[in-house]
PDB file of N, CA and C in Angstrom:
ATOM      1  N   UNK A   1      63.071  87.369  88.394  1.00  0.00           N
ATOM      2  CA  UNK A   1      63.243  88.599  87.654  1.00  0.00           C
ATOM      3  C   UNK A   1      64.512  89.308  88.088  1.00  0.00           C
ATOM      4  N   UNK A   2      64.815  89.206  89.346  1.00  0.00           N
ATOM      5  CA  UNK A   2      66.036  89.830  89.999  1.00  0.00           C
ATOM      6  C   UNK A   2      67.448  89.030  89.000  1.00  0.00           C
ATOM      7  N   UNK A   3      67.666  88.002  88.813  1.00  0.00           N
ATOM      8  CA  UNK A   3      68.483  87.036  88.131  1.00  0.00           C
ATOM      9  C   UNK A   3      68.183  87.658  86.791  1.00  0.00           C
ATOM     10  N   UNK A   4      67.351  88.196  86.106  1.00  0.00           N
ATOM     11  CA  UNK A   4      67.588  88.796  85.071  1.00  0.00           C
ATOM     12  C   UNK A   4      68.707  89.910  84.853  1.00  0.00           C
ATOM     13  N   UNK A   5      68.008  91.053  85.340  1.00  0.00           N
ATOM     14  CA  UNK A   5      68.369  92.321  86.040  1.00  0.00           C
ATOM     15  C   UNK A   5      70.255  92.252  85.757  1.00  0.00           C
ATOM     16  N   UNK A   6      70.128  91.166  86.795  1.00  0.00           N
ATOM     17  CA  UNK A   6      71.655  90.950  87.419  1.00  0.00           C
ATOM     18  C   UNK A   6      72.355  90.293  85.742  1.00  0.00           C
ATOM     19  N   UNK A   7      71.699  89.795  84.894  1.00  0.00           N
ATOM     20  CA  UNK A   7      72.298  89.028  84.153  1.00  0.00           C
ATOM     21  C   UNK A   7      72.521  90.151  82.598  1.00  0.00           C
ATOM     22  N   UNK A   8      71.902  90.889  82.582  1.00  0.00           N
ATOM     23  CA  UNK A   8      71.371  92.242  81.585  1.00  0.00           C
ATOM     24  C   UNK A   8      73.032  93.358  82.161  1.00  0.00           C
ATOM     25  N   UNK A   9      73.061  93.351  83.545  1.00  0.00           N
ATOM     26  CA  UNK A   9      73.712  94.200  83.875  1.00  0.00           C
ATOM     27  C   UNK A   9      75.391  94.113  83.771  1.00  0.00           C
ATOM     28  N   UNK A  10      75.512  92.381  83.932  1.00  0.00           N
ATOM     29  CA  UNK A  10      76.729  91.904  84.145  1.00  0.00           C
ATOM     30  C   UNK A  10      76.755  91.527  82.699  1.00  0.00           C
ATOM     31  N   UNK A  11      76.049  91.175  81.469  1.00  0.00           N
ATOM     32  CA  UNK A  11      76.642  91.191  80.079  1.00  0.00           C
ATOM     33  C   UNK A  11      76.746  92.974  79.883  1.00  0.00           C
ATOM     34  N   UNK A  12      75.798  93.643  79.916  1.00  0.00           N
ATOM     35  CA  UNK A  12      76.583  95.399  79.862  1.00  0.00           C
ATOM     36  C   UNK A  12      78.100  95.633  80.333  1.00  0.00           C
ATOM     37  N   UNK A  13      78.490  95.009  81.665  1.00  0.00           N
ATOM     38  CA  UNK A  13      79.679  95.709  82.040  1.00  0.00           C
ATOM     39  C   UNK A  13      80.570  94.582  81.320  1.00  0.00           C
ATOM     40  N   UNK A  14      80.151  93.467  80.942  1.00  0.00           N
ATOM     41  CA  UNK A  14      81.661  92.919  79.836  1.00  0.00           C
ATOM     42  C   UNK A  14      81.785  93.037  79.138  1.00  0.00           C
ATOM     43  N   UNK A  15      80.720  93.955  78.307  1.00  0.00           N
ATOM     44  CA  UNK A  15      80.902  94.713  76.939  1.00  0.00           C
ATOM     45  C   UNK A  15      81.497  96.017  77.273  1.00  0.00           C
ATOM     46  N   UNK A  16      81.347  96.423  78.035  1.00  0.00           N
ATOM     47  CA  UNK A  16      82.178  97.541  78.341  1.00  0.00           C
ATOM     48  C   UNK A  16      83.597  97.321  78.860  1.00  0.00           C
ATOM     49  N   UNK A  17      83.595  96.545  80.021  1.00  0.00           N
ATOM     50  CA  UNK A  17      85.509  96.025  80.009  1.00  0.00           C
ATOM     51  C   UNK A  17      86.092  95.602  78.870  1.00  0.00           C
ATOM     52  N   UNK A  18      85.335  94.434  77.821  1.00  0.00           N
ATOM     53  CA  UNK A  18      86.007  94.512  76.638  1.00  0.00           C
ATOM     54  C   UNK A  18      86.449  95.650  75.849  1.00  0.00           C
ATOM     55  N   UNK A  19      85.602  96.555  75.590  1.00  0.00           N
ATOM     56  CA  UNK A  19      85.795  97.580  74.748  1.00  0.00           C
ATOM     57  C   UNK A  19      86.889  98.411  75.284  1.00  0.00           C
ATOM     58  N   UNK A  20      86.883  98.422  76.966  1.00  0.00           N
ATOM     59  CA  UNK A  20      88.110  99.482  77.568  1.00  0.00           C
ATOM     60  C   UNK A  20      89.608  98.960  77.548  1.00  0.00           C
ATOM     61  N   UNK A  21      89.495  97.594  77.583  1.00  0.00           N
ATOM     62  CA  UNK A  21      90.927  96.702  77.607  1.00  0.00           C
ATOM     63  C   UNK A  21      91.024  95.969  76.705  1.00  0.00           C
ATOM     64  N   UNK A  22      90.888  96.297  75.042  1.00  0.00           N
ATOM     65  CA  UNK A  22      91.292  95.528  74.300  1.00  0.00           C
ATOM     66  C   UNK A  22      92.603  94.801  74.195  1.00  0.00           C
ATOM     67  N   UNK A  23      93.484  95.845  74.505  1.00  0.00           N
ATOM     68  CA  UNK A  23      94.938  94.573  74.572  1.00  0.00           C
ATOM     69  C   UNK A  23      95.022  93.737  75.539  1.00  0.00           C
ATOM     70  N   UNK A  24      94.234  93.747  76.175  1.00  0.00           N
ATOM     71  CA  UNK A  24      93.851  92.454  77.754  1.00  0.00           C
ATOM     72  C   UNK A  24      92.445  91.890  77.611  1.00  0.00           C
ATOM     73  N   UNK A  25      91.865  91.983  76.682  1.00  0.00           N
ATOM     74  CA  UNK A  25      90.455  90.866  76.375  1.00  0.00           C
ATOM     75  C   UNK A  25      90.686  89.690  76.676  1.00  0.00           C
ATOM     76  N   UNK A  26      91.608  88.956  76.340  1.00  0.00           N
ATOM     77  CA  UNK A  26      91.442  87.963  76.339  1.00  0.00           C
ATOM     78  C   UNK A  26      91.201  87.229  77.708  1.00  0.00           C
ATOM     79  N   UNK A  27      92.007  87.753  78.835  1.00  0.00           N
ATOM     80  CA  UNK A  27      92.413  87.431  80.015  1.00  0.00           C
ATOM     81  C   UNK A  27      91.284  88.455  80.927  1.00  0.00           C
ATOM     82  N   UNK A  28      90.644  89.192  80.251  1.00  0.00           N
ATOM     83  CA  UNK A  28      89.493  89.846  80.940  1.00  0.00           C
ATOM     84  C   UNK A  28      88.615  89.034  80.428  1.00  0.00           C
ATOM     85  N   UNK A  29      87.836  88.522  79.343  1.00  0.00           N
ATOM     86  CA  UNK A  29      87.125  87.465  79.064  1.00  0.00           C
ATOM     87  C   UNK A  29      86.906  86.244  79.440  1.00  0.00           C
ATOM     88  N   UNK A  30      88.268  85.840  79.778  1.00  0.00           N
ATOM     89  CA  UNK A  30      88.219  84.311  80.523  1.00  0.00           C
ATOM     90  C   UNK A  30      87.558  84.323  82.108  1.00  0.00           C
ATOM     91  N   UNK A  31      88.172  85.945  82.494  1.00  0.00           N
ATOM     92  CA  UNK A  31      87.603  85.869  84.003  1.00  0.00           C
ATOM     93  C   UNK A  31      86.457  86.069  84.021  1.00  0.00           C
ATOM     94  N   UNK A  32      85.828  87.001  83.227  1.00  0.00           N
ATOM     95  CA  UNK A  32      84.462  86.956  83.042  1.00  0.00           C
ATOM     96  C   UNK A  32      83.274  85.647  83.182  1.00  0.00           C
ATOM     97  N   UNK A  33      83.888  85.400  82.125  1.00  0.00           N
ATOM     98  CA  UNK A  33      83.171  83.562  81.380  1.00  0.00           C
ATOM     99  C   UNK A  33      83.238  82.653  83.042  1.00  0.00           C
ATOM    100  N   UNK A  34      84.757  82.595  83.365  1.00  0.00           N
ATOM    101  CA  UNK A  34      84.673  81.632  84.472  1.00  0.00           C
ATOM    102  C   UNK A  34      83.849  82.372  85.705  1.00  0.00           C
ATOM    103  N   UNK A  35      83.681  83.576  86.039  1.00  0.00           N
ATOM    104  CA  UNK A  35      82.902  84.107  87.336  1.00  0.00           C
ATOM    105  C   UNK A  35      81.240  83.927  86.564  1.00  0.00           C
ATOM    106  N   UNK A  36      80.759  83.896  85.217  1.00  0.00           N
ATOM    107  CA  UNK A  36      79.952  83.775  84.636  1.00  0.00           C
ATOM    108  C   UNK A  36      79.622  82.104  85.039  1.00  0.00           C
ATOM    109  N   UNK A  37      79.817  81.255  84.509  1.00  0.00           N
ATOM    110  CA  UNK A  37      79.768  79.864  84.986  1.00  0.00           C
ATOM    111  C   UNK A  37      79.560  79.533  86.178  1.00  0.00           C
ATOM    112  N   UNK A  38      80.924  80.049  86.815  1.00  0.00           N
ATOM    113  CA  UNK A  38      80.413  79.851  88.541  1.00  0.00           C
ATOM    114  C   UNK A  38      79.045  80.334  88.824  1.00  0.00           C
ATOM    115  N   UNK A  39      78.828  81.437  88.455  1.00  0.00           N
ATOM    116  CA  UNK A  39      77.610  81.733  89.225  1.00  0.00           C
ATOM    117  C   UNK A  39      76.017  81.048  89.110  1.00  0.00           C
ATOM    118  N   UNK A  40      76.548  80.390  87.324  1.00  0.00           N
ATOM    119  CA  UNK A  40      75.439  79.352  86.882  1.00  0.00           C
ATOM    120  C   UNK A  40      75.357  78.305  87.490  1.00  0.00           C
ATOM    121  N   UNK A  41      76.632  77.797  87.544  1.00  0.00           N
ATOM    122  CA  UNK A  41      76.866  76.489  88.637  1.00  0.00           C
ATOM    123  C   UNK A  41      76.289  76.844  89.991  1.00  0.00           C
ATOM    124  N   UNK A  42      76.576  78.020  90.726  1.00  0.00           N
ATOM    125  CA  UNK A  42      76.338  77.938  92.059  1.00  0.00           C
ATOM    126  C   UNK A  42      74.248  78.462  92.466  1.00  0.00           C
ATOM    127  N   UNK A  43      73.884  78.503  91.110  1.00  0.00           N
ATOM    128  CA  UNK A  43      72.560  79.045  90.994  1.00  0.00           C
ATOM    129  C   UNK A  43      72.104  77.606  91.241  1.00  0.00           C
ATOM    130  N   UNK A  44      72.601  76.453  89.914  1.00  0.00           N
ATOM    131  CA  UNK A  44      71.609  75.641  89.629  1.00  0.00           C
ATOM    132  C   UNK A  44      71.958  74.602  91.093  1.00  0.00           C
ATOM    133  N   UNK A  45      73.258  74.496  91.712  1.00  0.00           N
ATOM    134  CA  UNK A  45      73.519  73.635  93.129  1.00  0.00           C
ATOM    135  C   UNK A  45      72.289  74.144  94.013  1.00  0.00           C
ATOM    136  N   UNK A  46      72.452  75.591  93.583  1.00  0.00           N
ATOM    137  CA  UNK A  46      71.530  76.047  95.070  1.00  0.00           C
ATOM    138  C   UNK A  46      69.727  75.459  94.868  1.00  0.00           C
ATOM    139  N   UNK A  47      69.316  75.742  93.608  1.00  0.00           N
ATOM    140  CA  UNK A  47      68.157  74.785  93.427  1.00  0.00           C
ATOM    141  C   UNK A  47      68.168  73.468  93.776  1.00  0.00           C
ATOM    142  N   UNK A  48      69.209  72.857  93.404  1.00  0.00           N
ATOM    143  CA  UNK A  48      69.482  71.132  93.890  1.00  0.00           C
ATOM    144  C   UNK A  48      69.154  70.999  94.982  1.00  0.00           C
ATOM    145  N   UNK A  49      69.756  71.877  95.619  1.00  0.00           N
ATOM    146  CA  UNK A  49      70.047  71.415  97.484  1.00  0.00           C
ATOM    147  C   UNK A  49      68.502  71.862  98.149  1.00  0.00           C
ATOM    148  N   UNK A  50      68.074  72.681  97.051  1.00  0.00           N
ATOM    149  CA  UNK A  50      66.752  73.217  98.198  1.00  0.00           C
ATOM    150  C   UNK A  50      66.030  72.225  97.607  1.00  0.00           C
ATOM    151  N   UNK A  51      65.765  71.223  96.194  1.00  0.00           N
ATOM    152  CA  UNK A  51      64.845  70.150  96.210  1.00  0.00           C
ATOM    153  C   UNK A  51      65.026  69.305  96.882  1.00  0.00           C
ATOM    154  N   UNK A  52      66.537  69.122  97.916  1.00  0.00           N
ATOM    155  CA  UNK A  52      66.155  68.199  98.802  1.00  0.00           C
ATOM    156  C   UNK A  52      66.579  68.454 100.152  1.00  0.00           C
ATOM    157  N   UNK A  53      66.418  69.953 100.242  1.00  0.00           N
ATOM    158  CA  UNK A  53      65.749  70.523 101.543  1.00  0.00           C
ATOM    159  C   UNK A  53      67.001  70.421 102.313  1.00  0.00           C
ATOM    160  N   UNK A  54      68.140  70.411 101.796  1.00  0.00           N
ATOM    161  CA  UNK A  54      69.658  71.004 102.716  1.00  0.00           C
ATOM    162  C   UNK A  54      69.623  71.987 103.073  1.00  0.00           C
ATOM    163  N   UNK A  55      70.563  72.549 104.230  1.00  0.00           N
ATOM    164  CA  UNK A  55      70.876  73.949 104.638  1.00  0.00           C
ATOM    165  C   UNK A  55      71.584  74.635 104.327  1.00  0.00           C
ATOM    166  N   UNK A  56      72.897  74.241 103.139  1.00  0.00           N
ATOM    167  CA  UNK A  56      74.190  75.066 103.129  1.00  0.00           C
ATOM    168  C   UNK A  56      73.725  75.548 101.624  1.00  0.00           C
ATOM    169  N   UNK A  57      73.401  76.967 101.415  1.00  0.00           N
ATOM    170  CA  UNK A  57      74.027  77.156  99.939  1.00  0.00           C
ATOM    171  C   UNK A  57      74.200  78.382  99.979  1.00  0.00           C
ATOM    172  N   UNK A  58      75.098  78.870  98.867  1.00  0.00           N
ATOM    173  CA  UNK A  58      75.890  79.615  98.425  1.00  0.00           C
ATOM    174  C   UNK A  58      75.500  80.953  98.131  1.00  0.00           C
ATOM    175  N   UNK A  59      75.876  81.878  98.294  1.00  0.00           N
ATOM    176  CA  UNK A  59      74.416  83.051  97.964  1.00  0.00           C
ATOM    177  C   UNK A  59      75.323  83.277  96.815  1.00  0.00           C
ATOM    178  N   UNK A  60      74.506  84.437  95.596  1.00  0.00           N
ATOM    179  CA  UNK A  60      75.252  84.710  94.541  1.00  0.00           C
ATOM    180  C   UNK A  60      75.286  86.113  94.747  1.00  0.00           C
ATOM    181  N   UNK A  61      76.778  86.265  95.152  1.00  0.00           N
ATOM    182  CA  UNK A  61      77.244  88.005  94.966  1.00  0.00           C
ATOM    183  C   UNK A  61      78.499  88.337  94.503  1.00  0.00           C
ATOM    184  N   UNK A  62      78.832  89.593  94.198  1.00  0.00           N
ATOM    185  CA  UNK A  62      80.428  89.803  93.766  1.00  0.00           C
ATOM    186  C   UNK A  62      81.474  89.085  94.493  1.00  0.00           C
ATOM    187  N   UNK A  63      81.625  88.720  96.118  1.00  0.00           N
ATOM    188  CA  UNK A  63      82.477  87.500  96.118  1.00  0.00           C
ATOM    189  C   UNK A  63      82.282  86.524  95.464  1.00  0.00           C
ATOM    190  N   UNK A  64      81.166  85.927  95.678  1.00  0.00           N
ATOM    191  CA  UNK A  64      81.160  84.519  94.648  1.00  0.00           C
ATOM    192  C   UNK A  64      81.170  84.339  93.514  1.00  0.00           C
ATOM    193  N   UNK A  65      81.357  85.754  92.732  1.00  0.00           N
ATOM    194  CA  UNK A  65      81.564  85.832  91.373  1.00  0.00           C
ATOM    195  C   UNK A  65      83.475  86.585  91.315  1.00  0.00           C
ATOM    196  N   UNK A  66      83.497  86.923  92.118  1.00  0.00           N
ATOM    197  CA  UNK A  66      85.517  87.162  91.922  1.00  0.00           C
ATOM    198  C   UNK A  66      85.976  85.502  92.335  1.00  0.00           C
ATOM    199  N   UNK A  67      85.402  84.708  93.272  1.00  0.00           N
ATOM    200  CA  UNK A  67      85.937  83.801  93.448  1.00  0.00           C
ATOM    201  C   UNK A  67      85.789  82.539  92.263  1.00  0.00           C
ATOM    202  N   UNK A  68      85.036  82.515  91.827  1.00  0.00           N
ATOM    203  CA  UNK A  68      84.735  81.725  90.631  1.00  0.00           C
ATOM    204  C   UNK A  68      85.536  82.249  89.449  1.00  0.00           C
ATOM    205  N   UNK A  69      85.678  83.500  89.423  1.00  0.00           N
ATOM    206  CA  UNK A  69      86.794  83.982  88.269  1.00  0.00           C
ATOM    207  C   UNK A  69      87.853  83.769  88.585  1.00  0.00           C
ATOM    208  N   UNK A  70      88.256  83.922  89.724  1.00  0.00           N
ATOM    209  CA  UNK A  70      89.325  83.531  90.131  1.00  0.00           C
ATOM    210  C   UNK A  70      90.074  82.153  90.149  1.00  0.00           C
ATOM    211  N   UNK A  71      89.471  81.624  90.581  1.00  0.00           N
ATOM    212  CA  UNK A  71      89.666  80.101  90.294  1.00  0.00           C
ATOM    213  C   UNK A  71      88.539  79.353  89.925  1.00  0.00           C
ATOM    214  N   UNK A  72      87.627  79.462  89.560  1.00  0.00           N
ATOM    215  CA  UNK A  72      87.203  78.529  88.450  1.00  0.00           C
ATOM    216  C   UNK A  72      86.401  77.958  89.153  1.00  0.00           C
ATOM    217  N   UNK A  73      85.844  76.555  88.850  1.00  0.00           N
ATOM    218  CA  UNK A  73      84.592  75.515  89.099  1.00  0.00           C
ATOM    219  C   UNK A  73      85.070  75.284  90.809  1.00  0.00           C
ATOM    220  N   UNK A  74      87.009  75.070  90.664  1.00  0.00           N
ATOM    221  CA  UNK A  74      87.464  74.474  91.890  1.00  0.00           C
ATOM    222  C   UNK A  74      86.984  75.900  92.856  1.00  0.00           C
ATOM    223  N   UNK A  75      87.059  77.087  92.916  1.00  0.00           N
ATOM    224  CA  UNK A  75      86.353  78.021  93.734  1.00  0.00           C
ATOM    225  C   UNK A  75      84.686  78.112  94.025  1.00  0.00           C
ATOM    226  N   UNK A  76      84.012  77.505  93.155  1.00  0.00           N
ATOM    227  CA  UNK A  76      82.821  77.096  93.101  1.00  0.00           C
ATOM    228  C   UNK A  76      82.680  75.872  94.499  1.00  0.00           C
ATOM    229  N   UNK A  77      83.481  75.199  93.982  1.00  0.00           N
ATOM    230  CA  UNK A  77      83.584  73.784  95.215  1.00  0.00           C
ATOM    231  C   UNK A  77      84.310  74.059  96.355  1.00  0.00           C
ATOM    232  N   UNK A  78      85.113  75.457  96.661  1.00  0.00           N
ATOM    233  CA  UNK A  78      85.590  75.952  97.736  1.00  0.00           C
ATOM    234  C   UNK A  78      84.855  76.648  98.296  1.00  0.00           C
ATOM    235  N   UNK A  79      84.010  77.118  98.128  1.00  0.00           N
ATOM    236  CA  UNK A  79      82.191  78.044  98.640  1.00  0.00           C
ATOM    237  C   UNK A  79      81.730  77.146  99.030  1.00  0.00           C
ATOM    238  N   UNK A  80      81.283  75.947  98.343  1.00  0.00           N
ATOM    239  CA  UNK A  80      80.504  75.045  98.855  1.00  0.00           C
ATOM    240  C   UNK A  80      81.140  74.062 100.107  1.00  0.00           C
ATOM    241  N   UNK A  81      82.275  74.009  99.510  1.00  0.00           N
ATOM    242  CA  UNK A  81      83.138  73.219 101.075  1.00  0.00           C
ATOM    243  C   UNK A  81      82.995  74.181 102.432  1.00  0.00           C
ATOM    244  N   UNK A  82      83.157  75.688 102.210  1.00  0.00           N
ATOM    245  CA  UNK A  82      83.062  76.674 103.316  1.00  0.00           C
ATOM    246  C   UNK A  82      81.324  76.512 103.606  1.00  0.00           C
ATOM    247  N   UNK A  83      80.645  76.325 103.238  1.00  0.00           N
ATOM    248  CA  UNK A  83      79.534  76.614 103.915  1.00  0.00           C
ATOM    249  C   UNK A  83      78.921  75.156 104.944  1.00  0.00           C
ATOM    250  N   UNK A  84      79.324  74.117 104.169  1.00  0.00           N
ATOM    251  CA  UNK A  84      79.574  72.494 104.361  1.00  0.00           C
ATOM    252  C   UNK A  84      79.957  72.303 106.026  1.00  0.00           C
ATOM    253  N   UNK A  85      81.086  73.574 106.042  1.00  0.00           N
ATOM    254  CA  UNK A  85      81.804  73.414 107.286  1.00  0.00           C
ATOM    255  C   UNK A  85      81.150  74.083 108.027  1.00  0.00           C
ATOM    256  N   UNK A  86      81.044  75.349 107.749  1.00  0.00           N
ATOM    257  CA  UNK A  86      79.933  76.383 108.910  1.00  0.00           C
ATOM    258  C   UNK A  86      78.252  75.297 109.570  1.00  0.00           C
ATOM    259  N   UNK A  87      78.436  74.542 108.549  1.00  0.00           N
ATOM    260  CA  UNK A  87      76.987  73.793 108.911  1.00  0.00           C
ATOM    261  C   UNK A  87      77.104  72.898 110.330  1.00  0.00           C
ATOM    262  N   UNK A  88      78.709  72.704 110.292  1.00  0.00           N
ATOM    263  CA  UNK A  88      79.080  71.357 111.042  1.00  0.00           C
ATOM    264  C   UNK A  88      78.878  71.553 112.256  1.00  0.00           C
TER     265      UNK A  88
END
């Protein structure tokens, strides 16, 4: 239910950055979408890893959602490499 919440709240505020930066939508949208993805990606890894009972995963918060906007799937796989290493 918390993953709702969070998901209700974060489509509200990109309807609202859209509406405030229309001459920059586009490039506010993409970051959106890609910190949006990442965080789907780093949701459904983190289920993966706990069906087979690993230790490293990723928590989902505003870093891991600027970093996924930021760079994309490859920042997704740079979270997961950082935690990979803390494990070592």
């Amino acid at each position: 239910m918390d993953y709702g919440v969070i998901a209700i709240v974060a489509i509200c505020a990109l309807v609202l950055m859209i509406g405030a930066l229309k001459q920059k939508s586009k490039v506010v949208f993409q970051f959106v979408m890609r910190g949006a993805v990442g965080l789907v990606c780093i949701y459904f890894c983190n289920e993966f890893l706990e069906t087979r009972q690993l230790a490293f995963t990723v928590g989902i918060n505003p870093v891991s959602f600027l970093t996924a906007g930021c760079l994309g799937i490859g920042g997704v796989l740079l979270l997961y490499g950082i935690m990979f290493y803390q494990t070592l």
